[in-house]
PDB file of N, CA and C in Angstrom:
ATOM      1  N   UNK A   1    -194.750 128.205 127.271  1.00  0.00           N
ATOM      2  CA  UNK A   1    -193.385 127.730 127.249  1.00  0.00           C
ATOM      3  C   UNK A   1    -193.307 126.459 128.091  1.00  0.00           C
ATOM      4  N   UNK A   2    -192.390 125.684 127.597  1.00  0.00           N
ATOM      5  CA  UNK A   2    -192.656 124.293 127.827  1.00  0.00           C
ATOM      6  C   UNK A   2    -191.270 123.926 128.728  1.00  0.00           C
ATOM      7  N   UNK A   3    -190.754 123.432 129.710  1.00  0.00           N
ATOM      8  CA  UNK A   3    -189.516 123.489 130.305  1.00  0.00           C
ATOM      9  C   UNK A   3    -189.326 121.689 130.478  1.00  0.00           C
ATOM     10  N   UNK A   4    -187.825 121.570 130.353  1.00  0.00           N
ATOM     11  CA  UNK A   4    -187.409 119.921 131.198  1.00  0.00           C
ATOM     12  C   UNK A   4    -186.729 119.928 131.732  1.00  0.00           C
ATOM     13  N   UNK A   5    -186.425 119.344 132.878  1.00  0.00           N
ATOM     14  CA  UNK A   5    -185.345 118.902 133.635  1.00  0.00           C
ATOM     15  C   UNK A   5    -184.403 117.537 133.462  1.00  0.00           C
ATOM     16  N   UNK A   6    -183.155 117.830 133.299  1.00  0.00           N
ATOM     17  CA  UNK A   6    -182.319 115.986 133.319  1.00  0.00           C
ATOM     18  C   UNK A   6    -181.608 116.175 134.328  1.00  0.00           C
ATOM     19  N   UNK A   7    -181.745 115.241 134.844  1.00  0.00           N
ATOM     20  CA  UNK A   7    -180.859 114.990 136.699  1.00  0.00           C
ATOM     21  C   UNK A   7    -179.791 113.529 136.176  1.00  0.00           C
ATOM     22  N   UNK A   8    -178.773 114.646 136.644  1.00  0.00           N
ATOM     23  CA  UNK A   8    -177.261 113.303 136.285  1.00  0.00           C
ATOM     24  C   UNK A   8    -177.670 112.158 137.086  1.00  0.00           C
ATOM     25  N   UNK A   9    -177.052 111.001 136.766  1.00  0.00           N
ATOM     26  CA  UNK A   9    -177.052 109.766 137.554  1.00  0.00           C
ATOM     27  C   UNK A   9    -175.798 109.106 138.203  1.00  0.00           C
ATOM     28  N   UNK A  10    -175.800 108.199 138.808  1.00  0.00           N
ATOM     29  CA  UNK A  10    -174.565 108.038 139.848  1.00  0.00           C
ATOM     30  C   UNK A  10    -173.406 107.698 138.837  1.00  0.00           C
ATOM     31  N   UNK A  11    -172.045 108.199 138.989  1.00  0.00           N
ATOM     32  CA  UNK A  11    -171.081 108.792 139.269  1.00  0.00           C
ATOM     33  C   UNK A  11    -170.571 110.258 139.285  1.00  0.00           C
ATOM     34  N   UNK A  12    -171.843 111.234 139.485  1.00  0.00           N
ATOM     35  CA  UNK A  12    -171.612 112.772 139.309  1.00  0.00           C
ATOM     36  C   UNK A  12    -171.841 113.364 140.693  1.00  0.00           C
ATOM     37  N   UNK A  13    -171.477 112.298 141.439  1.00  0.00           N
ATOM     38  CA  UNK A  13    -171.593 112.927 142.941  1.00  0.00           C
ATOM     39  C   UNK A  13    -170.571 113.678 143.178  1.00  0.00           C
ATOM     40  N   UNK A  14    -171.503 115.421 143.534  1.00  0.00           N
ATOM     41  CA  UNK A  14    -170.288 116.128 144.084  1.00  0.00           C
ATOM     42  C   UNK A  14    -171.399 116.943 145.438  1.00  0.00           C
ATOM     43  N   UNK A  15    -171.439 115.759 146.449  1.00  0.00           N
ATOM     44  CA  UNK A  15    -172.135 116.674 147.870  1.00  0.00           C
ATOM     45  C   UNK A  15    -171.712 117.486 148.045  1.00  0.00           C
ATOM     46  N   UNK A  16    -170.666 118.543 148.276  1.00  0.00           N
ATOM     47  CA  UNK A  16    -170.125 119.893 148.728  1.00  0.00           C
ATOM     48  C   UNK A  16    -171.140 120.757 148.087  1.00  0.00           C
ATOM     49  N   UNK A  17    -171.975 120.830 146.481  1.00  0.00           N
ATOM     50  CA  UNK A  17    -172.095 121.347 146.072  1.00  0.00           C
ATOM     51  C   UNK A  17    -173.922 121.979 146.729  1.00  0.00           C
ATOM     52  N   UNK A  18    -174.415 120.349 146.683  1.00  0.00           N
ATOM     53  CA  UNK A  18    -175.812 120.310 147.371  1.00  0.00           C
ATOM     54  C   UNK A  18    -175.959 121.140 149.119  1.00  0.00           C
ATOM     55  N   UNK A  19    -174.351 120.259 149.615  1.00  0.00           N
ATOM     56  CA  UNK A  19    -174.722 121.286 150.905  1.00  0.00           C
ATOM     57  C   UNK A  19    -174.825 122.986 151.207  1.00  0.00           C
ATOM     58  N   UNK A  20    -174.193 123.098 149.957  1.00  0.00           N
ATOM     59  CA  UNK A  20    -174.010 124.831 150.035  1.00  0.00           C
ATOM     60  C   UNK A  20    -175.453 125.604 149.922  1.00  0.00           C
ATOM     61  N   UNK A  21    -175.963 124.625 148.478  1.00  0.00           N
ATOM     62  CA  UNK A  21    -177.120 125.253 148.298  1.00  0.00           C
ATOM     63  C   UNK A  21    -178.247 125.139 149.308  1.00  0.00           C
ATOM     64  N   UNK A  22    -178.451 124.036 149.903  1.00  0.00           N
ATOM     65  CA  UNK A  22    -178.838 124.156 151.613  1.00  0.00           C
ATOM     66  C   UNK A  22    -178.966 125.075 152.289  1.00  0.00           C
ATOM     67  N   UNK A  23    -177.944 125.618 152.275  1.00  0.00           N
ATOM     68  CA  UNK A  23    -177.916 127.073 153.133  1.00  0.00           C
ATOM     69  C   UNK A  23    -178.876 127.990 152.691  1.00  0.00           C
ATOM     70  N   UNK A  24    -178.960 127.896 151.465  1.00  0.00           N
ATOM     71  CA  UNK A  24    -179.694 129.455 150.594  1.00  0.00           C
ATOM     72  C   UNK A  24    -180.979 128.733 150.605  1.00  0.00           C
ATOM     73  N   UNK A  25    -181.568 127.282 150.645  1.00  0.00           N
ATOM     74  CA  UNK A  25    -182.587 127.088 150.305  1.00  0.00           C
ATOM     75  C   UNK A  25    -182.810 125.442 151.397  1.00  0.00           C
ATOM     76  N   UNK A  26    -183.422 125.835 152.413  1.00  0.00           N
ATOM     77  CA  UNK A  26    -183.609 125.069 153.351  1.00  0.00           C
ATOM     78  C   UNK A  26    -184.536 123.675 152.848  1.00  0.00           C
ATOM     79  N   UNK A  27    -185.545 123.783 151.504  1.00  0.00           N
ATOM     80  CA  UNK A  27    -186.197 123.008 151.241  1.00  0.00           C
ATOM     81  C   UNK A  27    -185.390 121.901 150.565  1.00  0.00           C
ATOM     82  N   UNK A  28    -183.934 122.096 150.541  1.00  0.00           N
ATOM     83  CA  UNK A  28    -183.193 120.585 150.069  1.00  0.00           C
ATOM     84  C   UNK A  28    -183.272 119.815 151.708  1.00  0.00           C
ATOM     85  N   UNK A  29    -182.861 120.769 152.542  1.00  0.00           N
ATOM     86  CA  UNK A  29    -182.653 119.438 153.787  1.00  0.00           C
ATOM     87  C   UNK A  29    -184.190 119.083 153.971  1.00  0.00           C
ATOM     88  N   UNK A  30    -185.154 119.346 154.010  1.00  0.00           N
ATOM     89  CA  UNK A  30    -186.413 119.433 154.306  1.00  0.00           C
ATOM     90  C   UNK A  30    -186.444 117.907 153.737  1.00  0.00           C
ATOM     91  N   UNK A  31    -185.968 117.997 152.470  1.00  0.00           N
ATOM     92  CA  UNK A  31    -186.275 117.245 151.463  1.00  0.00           C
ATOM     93  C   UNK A  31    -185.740 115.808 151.927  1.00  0.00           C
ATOM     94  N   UNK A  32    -184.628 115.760 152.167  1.00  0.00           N
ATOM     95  CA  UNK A  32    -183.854 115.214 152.999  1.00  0.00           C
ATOM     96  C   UNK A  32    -184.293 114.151 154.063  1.00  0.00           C
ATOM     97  N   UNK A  33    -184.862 115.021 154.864  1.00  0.00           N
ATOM     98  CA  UNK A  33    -185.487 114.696 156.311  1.00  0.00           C
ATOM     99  C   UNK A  33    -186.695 113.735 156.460  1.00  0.00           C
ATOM    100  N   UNK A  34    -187.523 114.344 154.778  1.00  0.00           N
ATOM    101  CA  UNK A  34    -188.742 113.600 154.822  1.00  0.00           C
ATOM    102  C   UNK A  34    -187.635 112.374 154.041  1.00  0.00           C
ATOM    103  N   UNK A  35    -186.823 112.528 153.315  1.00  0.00           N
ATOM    104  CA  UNK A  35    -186.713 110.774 152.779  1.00  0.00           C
ATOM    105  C   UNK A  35    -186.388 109.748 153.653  1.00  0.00           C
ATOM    106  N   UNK A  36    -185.505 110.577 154.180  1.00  0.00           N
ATOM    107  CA  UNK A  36    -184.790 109.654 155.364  1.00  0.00           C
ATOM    108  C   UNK A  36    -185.967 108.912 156.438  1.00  0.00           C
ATOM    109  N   UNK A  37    -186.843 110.094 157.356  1.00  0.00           N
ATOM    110  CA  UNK A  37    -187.845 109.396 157.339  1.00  0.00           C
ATOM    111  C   UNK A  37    -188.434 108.290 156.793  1.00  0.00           C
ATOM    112  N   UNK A  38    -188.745 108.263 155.681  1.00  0.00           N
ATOM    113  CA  UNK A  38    -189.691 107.618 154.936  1.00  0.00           C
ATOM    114  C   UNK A  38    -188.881 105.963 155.055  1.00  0.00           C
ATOM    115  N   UNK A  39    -187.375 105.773 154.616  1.00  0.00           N
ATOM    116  CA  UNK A  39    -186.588 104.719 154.349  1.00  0.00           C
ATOM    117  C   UNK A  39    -185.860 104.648 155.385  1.00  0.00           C
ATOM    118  N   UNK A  40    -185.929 105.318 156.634  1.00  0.00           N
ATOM    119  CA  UNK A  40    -185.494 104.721 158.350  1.00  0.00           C
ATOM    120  C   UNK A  40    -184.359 104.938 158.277  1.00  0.00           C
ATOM    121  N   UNK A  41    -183.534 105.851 157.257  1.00  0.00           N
ATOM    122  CA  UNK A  41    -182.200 105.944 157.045  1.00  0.00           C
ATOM    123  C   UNK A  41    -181.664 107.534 157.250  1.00  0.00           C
ATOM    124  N   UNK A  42    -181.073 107.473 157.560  1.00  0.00           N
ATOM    125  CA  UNK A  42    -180.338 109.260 157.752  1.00  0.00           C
ATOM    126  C   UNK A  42    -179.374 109.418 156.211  1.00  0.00           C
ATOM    127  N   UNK A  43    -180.440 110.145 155.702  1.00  0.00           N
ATOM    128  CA  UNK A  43    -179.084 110.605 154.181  1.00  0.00           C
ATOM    129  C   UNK A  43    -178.434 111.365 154.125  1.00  0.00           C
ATOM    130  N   UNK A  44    -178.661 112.205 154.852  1.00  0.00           N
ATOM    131  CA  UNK A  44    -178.393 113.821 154.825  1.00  0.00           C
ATOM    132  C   UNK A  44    -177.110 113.595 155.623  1.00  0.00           C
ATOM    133  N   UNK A  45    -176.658 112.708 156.277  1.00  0.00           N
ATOM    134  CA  UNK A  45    -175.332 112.287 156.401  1.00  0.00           C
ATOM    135  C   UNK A  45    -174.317 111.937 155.250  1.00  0.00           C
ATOM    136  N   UNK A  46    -174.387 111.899 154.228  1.00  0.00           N
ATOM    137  CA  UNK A  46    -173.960 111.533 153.191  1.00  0.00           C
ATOM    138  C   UNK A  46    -173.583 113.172 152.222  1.00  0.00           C
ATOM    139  N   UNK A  47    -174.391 113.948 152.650  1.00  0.00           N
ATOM    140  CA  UNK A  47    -174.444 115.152 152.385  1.00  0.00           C
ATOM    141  C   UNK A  47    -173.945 116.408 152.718  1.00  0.00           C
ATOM    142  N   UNK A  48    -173.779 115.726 154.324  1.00  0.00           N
ATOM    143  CA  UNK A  48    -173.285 117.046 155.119  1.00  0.00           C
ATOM    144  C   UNK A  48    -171.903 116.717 155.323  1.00  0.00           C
ATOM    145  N   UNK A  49    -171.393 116.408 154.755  1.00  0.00           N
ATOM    146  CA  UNK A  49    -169.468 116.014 154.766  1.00  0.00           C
ATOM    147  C   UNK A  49    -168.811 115.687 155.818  1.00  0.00           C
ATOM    148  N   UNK A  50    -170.540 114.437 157.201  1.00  0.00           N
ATOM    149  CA  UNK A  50    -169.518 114.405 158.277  1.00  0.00           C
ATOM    150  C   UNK A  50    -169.880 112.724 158.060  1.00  0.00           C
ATOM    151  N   UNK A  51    -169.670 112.202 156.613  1.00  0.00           N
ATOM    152  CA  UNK A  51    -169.332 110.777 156.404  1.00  0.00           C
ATOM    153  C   UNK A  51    -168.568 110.386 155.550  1.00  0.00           C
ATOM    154  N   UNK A  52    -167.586 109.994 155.687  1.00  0.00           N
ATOM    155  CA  UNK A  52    -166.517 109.361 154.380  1.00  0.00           C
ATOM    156  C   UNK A  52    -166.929 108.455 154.158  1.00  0.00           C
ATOM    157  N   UNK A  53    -167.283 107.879 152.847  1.00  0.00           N
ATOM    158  CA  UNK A  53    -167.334 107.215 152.514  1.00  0.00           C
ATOM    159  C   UNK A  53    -167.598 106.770 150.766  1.00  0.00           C
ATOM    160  N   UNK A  54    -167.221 105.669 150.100  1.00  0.00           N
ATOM    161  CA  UNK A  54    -167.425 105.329 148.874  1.00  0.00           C
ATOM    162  C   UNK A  54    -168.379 105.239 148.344  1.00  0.00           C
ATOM    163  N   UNK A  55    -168.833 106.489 147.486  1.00  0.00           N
ATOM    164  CA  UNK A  55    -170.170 105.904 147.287  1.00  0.00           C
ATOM    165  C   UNK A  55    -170.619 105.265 146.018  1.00  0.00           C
ATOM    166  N   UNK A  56    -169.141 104.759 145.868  1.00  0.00           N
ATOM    167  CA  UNK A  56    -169.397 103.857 144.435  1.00  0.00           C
ATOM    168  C   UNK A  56    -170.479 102.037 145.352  1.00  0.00           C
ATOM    169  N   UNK A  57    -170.096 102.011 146.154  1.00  0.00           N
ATOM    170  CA  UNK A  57    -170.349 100.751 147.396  1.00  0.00           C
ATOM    171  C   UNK A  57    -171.677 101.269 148.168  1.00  0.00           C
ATOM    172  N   UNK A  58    -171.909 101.740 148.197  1.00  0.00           N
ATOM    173  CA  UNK A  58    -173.487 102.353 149.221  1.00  0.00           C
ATOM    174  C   UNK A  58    -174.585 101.874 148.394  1.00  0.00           C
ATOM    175  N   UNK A  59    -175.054 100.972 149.271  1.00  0.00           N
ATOM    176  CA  UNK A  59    -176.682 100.894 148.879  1.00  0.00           C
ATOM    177  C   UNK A  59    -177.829 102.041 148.948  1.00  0.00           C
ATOM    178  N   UNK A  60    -177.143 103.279 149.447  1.00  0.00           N
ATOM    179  CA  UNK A  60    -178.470 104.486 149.599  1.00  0.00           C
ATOM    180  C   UNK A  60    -177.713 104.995 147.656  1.00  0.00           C
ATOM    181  N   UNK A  61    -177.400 104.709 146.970  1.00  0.00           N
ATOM    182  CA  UNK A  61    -176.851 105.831 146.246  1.00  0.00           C
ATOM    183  C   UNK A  61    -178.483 105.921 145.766  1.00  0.00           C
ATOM    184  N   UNK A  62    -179.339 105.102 144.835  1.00  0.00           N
ATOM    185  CA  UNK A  62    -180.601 105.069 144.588  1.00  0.00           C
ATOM    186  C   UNK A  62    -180.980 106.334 145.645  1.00  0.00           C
ATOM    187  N   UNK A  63    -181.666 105.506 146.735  1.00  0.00           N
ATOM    188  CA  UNK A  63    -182.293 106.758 147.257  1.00  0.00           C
ATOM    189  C   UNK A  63    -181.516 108.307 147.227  1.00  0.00           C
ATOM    190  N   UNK A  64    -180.501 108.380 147.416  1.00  0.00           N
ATOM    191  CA  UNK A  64    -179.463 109.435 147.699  1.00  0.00           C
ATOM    192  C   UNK A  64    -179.882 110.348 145.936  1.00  0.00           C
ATOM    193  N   UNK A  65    -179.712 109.866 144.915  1.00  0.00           N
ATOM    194  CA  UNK A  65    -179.717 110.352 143.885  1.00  0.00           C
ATOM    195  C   UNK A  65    -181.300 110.645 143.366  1.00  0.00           C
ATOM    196  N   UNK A  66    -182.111 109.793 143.833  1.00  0.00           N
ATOM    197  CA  UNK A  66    -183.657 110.237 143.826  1.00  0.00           C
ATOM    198  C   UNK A  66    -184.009 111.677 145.015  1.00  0.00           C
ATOM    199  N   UNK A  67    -183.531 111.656 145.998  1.00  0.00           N
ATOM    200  CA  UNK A  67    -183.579 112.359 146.824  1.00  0.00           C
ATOM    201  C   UNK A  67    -183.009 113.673 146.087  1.00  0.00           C
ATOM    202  N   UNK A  68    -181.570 113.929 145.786  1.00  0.00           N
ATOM    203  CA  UNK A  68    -181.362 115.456 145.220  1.00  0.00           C
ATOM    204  C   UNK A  68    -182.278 115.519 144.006  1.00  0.00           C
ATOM    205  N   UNK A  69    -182.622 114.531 143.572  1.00  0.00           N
ATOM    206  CA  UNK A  69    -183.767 115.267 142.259  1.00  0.00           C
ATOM    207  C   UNK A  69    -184.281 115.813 142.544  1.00  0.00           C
ATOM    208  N   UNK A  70    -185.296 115.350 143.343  1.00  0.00           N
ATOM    209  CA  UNK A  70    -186.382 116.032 143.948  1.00  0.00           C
ATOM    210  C   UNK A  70    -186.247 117.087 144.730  1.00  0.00           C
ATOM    211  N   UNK A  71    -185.399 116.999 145.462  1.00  0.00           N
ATOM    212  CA  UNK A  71    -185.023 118.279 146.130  1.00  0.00           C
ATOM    213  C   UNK A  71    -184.459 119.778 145.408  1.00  0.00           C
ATOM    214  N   UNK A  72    -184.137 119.345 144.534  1.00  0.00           N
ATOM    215  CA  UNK A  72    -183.652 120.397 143.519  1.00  0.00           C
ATOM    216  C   UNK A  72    -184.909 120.813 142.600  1.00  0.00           C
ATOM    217  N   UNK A  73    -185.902 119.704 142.013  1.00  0.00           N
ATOM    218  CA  UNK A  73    -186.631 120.346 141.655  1.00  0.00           C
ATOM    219  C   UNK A  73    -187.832 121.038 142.194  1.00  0.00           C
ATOM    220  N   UNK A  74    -187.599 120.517 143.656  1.00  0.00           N
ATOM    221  CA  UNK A  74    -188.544 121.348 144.147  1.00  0.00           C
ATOM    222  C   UNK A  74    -187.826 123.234 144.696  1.00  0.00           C
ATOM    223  N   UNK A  75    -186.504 122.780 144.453  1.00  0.00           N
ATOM    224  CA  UNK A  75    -185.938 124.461 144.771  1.00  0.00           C
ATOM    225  C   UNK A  75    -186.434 125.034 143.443  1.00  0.00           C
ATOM    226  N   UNK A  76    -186.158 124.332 142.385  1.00  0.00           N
ATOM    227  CA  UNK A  76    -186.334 125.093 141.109  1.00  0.00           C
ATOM    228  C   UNK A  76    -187.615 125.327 140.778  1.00  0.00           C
ATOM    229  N   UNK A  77    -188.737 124.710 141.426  1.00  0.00           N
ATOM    230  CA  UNK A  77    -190.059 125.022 141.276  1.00  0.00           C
ATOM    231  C   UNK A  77    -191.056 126.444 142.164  1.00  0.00           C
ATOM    232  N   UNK A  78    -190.139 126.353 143.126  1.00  0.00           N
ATOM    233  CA  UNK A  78    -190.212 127.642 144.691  1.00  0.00           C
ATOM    234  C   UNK A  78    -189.720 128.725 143.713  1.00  0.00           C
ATOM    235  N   UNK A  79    -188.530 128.584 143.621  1.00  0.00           N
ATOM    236  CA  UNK A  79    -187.934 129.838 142.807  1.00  0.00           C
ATOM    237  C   UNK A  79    -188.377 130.316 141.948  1.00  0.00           C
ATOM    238  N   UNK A  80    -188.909 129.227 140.688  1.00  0.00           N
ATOM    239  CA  UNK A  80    -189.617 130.123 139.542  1.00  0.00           C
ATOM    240  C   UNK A  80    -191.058 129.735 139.678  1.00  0.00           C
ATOM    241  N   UNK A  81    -192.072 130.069 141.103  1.00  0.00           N
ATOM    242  CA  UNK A  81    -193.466 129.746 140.930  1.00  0.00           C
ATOM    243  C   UNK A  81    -193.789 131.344 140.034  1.00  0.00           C
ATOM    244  N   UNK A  82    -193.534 132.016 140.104  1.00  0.00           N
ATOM    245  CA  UNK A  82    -194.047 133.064 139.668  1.00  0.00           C
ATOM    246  C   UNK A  82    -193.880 133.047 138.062  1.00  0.00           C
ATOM    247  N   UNK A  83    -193.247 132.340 137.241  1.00  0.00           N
ATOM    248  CA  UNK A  83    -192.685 132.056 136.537  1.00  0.00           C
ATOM    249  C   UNK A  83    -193.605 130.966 135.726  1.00  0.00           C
ATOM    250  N   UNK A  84    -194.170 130.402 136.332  1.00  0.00           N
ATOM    251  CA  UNK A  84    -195.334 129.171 135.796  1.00  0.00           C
ATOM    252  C   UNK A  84    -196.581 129.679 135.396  1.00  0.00           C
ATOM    253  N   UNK A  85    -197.286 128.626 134.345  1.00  0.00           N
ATOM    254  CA  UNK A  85    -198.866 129.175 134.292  1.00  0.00           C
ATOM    255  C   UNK A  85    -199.444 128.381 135.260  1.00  0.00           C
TER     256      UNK A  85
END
């Protein structure tokens, strides 16, 4: 069985939704932590609902929207390893 993933692109930002799942699955902030790292930027501010801001105007939306991909597919890959050949 053959599976795909499609990850919306920017204007389907709804962070409340990502931070929740956070809770249940620590490997989104993980995920997070290493990007931010990587691009000297804190994203996970953008995430955790203690930044207002437009994110029609943000230069992180790129990273920000590459970042929950990955982070999601790596929840969705944890969750169904048992599930894979």
């Amino acid at each position: 069985m053959k599976f795909a993933m499609i990850f919306p692109g920017q204007g389907s930002q709804r962070t409340d939704i990502l931070f929740k799942l956070s809770k249940t699955f620590p490997i989104i902030k993980n995920t997070f932590d290493e990007a931010s790292d990587y691009i000297n930027h804190n994203l996970w501010k953008y995430i955790n609902g203690n930044y207002n801001n437009n994110f029609k105007n943000n230069e992180y939306i790129p990273a920000l929207i590459l970042t929950t991909s990955v982070s999601l597919y790596y929840t969705w890959k944890k969750k169904t390893k048992k599930f894979l050949i």
